[in-house]
PDB file of N, CA and C in Angstrom:
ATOM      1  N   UNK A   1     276.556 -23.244-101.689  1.00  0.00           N
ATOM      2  CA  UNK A   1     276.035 -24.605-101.728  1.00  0.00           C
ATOM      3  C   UNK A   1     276.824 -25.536-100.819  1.00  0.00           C
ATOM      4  N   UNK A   2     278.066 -25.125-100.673  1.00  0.00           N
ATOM      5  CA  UNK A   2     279.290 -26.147 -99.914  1.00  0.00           C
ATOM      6  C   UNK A   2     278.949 -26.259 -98.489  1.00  0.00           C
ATOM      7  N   UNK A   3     278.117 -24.977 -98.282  1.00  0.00           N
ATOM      8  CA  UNK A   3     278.192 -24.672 -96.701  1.00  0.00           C
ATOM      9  C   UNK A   3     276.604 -25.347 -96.491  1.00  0.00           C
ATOM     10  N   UNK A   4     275.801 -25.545 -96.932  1.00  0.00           N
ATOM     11  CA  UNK A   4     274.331 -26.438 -96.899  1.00  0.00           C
ATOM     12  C   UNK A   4     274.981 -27.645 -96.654  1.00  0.00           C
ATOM     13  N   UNK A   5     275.887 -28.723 -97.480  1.00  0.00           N
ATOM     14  CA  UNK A   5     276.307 -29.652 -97.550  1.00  0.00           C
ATOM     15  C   UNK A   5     276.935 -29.753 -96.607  1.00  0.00           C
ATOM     16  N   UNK A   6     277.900 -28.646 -95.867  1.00  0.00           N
ATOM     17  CA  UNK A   6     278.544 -29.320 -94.413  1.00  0.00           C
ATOM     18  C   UNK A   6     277.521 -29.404 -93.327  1.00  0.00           C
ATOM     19  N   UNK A   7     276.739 -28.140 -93.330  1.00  0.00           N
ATOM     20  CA  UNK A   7     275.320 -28.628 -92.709  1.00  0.00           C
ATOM     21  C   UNK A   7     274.357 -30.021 -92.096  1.00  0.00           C
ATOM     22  N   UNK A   8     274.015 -30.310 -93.575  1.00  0.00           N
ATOM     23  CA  UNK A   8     273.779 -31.750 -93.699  1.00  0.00           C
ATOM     24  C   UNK A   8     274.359 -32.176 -93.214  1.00  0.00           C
ATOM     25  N   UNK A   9     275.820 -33.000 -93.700  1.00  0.00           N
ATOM     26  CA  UNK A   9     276.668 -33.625 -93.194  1.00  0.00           C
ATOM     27  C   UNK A   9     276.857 -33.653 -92.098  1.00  0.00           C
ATOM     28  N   UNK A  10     277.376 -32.409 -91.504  1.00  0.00           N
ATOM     29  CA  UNK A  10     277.423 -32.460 -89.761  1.00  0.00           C
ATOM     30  C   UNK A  10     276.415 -33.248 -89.119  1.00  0.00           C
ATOM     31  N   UNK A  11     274.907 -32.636 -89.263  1.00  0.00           N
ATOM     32  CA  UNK A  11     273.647 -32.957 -88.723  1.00  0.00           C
ATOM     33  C   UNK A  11     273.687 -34.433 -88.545  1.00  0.00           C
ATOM     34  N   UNK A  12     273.555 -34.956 -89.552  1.00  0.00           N
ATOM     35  CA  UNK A  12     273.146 -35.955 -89.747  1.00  0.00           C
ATOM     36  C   UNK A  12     274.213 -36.791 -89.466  1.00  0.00           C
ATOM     37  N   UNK A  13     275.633 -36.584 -89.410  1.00  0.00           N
ATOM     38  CA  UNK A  13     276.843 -37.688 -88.685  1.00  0.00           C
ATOM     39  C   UNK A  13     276.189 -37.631 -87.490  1.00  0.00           C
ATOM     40  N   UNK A  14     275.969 -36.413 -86.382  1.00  0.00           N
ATOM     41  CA  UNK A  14     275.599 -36.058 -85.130  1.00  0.00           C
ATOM     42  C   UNK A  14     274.329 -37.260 -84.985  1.00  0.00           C
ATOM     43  N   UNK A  15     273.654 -36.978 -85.850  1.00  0.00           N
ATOM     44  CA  UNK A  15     272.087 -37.549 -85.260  1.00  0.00           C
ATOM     45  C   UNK A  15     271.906 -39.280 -85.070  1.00  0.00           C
ATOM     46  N   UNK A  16     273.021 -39.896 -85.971  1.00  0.00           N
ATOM     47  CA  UNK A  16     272.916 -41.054 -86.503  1.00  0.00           C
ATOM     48  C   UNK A  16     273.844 -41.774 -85.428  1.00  0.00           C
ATOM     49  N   UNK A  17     275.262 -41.515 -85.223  1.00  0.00           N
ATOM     50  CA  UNK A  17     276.107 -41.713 -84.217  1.00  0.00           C
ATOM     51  C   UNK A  17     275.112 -41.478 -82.609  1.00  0.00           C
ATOM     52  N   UNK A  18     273.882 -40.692 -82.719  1.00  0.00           N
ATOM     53  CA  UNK A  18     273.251 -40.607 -81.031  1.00  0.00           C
ATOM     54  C   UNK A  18     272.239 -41.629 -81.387  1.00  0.00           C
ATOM     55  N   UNK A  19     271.852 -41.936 -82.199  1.00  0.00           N
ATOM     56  CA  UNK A  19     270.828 -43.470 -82.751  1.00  0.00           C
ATOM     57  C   UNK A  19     271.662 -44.720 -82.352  1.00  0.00           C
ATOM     58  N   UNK A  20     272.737 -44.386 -83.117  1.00  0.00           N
ATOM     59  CA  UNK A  20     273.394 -45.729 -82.490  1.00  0.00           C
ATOM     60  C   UNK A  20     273.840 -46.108 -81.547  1.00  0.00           C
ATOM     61  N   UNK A  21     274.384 -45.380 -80.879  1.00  0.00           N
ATOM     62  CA  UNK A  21     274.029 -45.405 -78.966  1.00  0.00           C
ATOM     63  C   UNK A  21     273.148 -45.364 -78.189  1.00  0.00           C
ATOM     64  N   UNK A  22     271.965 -44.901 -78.804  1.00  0.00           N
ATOM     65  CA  UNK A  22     270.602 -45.191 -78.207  1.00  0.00           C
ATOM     66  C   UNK A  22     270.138 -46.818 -78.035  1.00  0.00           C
ATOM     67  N   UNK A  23     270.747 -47.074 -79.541  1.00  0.00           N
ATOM     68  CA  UNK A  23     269.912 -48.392 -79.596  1.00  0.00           C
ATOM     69  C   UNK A  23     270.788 -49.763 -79.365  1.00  0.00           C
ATOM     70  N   UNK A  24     272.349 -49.182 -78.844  1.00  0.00           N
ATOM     71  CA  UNK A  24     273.427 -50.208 -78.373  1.00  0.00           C
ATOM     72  C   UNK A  24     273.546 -51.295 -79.317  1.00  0.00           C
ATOM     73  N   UNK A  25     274.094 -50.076 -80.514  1.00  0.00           N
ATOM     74  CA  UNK A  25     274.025 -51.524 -81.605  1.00  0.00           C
ATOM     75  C   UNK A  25     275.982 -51.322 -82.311  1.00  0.00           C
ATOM     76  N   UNK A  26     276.387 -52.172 -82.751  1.00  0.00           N
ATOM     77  CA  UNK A  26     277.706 -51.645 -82.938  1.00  0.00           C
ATOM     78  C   UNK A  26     277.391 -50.827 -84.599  1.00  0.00           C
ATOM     79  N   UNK A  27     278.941 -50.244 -84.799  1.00  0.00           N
ATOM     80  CA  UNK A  27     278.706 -50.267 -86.319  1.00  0.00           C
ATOM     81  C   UNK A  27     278.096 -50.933 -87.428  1.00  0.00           C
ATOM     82  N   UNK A  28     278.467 -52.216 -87.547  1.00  0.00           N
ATOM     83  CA  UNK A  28     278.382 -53.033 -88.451  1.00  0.00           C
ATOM     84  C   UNK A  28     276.933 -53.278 -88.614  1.00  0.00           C
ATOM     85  N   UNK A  29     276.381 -53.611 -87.319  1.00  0.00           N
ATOM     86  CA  UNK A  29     274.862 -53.878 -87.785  1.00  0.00           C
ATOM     87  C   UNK A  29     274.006 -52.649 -87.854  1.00  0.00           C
ATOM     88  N   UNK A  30     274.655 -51.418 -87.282  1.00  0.00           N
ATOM     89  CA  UNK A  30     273.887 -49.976 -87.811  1.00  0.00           C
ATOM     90  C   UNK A  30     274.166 -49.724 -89.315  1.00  0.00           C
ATOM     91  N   UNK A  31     274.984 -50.741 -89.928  1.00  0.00           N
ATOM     92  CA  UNK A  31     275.373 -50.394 -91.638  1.00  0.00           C
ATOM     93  C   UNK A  31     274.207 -50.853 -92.068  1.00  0.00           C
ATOM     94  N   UNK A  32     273.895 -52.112 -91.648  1.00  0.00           N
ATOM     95  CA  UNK A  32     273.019 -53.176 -91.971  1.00  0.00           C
ATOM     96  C   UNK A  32     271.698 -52.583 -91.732  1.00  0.00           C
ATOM     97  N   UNK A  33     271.625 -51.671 -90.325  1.00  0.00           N
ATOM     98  CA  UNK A  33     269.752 -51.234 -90.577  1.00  0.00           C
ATOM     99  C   UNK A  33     269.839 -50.201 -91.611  1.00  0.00           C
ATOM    100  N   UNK A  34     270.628 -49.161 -92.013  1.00  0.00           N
ATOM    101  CA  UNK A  34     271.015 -48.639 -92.561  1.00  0.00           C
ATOM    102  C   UNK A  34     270.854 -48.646 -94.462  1.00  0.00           C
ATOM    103  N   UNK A  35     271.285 -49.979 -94.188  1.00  0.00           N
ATOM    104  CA  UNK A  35     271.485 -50.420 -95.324  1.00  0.00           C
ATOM    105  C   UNK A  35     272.368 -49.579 -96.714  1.00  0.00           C
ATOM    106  N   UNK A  36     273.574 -49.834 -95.522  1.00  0.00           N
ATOM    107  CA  UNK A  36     275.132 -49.460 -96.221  1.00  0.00           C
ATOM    108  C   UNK A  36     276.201 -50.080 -95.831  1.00  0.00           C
ATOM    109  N   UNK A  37     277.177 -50.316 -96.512  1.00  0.00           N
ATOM    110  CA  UNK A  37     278.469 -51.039 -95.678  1.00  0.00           C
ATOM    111  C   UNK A  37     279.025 -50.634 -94.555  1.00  0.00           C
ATOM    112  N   UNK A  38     279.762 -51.144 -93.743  1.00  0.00           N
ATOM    113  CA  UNK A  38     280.644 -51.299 -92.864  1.00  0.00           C
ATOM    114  C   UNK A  38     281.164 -49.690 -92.914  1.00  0.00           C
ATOM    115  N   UNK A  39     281.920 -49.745 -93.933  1.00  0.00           N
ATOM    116  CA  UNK A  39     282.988 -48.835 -94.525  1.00  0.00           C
ATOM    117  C   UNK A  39     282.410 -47.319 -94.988  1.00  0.00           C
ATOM    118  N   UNK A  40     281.168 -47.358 -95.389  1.00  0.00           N
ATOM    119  CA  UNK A  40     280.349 -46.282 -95.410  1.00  0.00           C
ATOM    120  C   UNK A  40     280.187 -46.098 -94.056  1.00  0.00           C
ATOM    121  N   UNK A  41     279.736 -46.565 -93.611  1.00  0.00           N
ATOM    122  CA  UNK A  41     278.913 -46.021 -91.963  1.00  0.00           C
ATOM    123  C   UNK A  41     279.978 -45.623 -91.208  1.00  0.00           C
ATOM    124  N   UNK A  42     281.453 -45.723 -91.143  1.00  0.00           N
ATOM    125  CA  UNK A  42     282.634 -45.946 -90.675  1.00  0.00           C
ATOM    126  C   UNK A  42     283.109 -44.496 -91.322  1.00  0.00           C
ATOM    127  N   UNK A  43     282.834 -44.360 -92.087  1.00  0.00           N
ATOM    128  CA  UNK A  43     283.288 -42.950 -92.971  1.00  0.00           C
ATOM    129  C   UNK A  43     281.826 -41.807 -92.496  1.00  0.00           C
ATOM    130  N   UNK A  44     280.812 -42.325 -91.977  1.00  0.00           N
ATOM    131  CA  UNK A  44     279.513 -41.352 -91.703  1.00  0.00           C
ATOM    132  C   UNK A  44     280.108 -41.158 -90.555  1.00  0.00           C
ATOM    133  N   UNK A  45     280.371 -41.637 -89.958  1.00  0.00           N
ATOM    134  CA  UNK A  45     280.553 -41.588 -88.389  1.00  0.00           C
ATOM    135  C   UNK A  45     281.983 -40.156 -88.049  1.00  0.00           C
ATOM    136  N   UNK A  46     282.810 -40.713 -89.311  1.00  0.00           N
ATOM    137  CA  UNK A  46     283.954 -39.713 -89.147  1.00  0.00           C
ATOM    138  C   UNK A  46     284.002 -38.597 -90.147  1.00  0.00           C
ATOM    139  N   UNK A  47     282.374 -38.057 -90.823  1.00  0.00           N
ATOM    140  CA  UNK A  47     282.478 -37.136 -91.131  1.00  0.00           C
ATOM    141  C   UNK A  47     282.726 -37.161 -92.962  1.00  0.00           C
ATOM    142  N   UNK A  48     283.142 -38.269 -93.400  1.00  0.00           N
ATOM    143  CA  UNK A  48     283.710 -38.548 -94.587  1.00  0.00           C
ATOM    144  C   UNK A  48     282.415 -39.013 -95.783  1.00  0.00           C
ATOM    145  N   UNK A  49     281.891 -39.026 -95.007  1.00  0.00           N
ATOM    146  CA  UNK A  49     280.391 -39.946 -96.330  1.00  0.00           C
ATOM    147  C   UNK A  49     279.246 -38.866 -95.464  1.00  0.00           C
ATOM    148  N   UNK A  50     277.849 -38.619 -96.275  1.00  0.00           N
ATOM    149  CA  UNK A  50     276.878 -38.451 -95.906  1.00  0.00           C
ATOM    150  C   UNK A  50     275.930 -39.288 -96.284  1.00  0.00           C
ATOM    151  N   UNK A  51     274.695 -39.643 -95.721  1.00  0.00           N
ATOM    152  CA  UNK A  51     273.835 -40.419 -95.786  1.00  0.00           C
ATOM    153  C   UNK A  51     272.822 -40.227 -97.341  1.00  0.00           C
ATOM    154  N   UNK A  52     272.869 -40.951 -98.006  1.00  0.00           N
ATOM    155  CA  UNK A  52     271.938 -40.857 -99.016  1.00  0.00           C
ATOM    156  C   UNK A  52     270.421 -40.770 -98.507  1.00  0.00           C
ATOM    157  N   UNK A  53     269.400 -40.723 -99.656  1.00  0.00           N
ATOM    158  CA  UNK A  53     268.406 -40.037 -99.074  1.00  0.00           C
ATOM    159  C   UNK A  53     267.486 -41.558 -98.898  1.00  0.00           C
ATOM    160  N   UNK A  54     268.028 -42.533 -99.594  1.00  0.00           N
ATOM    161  CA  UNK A  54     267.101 -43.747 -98.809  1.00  0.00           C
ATOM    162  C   UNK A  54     267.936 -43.954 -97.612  1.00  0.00           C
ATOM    163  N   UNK A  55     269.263 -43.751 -97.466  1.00  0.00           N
ATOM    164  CA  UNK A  55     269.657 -44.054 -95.876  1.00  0.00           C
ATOM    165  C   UNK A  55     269.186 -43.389 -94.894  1.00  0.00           C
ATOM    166  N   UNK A  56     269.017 -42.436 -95.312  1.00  0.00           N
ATOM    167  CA  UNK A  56     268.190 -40.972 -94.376  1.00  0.00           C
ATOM    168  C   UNK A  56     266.712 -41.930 -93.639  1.00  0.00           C
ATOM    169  N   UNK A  57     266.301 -42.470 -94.984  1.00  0.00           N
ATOM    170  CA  UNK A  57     264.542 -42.680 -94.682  1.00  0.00           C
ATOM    171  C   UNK A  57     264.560 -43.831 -93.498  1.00  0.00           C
ATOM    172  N   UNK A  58     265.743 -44.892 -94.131  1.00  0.00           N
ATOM    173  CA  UNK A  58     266.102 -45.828 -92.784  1.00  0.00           C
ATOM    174  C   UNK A  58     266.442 -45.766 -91.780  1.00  0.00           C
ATOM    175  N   UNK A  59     267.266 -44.861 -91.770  1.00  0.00           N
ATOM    176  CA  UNK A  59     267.365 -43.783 -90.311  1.00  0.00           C
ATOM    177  C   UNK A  59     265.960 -43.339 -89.969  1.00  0.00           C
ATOM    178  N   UNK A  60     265.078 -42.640 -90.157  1.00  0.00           N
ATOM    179  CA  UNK A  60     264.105 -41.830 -89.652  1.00  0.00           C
ATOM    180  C   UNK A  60     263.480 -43.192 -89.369  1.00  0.00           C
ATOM    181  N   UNK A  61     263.384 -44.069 -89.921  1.00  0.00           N
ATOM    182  CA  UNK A  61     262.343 -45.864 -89.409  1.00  0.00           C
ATOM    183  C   UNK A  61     262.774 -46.144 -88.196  1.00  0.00           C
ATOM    184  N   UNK A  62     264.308 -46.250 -87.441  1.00  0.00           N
ATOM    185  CA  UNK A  62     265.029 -46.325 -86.524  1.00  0.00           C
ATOM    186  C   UNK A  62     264.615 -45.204 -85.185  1.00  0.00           C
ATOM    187  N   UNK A  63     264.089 -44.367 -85.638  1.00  0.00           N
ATOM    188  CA  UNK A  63     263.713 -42.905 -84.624  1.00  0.00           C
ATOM    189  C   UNK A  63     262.628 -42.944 -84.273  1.00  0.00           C
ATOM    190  N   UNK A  64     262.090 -42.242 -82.582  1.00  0.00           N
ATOM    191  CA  UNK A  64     260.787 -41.843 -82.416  1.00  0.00           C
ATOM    192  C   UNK A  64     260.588 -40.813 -83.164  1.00  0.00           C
ATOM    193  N   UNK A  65     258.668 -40.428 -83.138  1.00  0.00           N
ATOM    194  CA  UNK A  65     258.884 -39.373 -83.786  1.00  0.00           C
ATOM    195  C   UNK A  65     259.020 -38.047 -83.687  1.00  0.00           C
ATOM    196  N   UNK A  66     259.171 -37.865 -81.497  1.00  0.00           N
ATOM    197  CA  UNK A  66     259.772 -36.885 -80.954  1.00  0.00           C
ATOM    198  C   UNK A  66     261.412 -36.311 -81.825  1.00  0.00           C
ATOM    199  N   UNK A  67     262.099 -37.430 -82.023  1.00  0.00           N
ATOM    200  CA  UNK A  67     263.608 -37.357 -82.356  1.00  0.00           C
ATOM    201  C   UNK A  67     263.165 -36.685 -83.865  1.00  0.00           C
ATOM    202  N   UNK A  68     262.548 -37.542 -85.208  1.00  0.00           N
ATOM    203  CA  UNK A  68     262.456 -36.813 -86.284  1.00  0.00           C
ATOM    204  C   UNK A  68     262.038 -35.106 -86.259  1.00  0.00           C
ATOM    205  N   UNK A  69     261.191 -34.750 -85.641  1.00  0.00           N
ATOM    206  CA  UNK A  69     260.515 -34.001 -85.439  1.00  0.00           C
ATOM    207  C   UNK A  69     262.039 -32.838 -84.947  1.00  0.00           C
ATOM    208  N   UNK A  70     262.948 -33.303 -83.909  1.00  0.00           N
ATOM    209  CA  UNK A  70     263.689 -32.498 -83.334  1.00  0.00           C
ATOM    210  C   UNK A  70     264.759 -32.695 -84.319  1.00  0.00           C
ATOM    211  N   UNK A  71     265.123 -33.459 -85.128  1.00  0.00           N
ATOM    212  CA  UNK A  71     265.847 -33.085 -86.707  1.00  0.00           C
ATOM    213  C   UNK A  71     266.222 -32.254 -86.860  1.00  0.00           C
ATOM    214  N   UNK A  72     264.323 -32.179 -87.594  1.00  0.00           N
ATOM    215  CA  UNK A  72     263.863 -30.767 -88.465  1.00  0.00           C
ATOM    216  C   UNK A  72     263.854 -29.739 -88.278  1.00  0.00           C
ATOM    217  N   UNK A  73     263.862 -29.514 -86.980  1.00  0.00           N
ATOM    218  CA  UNK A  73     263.644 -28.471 -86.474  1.00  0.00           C
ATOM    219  C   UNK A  73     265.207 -27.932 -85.915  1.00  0.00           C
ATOM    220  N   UNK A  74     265.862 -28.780 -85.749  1.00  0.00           N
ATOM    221  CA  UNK A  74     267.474 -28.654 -85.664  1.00  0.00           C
ATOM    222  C   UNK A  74     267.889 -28.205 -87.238  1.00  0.00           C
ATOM    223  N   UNK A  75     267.320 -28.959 -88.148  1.00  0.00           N
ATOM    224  CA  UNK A  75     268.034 -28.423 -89.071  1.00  0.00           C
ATOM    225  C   UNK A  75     267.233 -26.946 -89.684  1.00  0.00           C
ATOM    226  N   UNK A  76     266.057 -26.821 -89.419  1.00  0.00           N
ATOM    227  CA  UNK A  76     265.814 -25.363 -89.679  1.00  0.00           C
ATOM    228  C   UNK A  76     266.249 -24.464 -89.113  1.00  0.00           C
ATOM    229  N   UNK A  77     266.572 -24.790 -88.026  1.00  0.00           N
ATOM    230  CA  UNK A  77     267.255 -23.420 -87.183  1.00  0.00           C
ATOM    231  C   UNK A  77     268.588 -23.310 -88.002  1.00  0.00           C
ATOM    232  N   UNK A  78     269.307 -24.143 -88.103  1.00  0.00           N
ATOM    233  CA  UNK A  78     270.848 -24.138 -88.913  1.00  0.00           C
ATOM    234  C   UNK A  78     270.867 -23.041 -90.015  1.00  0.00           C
ATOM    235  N   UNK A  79     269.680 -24.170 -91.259  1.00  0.00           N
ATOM    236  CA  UNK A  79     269.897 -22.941 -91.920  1.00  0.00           C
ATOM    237  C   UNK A  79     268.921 -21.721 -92.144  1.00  0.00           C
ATOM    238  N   UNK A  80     268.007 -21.104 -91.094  1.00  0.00           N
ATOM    239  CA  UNK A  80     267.804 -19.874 -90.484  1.00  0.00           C
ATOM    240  C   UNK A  80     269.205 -19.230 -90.460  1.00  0.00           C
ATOM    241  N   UNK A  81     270.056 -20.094 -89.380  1.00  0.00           N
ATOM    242  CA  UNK A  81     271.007 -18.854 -88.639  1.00  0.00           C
ATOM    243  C   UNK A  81     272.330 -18.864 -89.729  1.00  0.00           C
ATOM    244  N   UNK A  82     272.555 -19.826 -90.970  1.00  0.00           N
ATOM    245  CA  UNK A  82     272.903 -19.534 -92.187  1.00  0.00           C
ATOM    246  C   UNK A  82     272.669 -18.800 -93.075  1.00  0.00           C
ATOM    247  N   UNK A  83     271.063 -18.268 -93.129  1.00  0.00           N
ATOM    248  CA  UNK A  83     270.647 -17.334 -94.191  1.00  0.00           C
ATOM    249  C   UNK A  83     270.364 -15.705 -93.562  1.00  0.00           C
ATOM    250  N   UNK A  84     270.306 -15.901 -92.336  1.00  0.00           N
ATOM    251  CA  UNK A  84     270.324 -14.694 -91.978  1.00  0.00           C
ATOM    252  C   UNK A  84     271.891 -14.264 -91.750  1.00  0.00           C
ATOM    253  N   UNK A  85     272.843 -14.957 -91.576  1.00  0.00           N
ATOM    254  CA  UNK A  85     274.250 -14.612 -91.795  1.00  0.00           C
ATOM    255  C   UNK A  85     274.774 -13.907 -93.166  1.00  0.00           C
ATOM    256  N   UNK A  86     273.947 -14.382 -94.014  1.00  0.00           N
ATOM    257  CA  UNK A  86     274.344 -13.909 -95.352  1.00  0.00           C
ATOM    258  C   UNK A  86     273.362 -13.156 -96.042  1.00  0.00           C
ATOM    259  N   UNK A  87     272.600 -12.660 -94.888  1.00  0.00           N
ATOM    260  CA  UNK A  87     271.356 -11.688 -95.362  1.00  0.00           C
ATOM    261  C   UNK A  87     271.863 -10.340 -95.111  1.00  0.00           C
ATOM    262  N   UNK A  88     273.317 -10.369 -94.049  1.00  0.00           N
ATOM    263  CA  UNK A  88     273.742  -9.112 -93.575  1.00  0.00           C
ATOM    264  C   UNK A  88     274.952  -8.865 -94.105  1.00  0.00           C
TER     265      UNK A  88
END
């Protein structure tokens, strides 16, 4: 289960940190589209917090839907090449 969760985590620090350089916004007000503190988003960024699942949804509002789309499909491959690791 630990190793799904770093998964996530990774993914989604990765995806959110390339949103916010997309959209040249600093931290603070990516907390704010976000709709999380400073200090959360500050801890997403370094790996320490993961995004809850309404922060997730505010994130995906922030994205084309080329980018959602390449997520999902980022994160299925992950854990594909997770379950076939432990299929052998």
């Amino acid at each position: 289960m630990s190793t799904y969760k770093s998964i996530v985590k990774d993914l989604l620090t990765n995806y959110t940190s390339s949103i916010r350089c997309k959209l040249k916004v600093s931290q603070d007000k990516m907390s704010e589209l976000l709709h999380i503190t400073p200090r959360a988003y500050s801890y997403l960024e370094t790996g320490k917090y993961c995004l809850s699942a309404q922060s997730l949804l505010f994130l995906m509002n922030l994205m084309e839907e080329k980018e959602i789309k390449q997520l999902l499909l980022d994160f299925r491959e992950l854990i594909c090449e997770v379950e076939n690791k432990d299929a052998v």
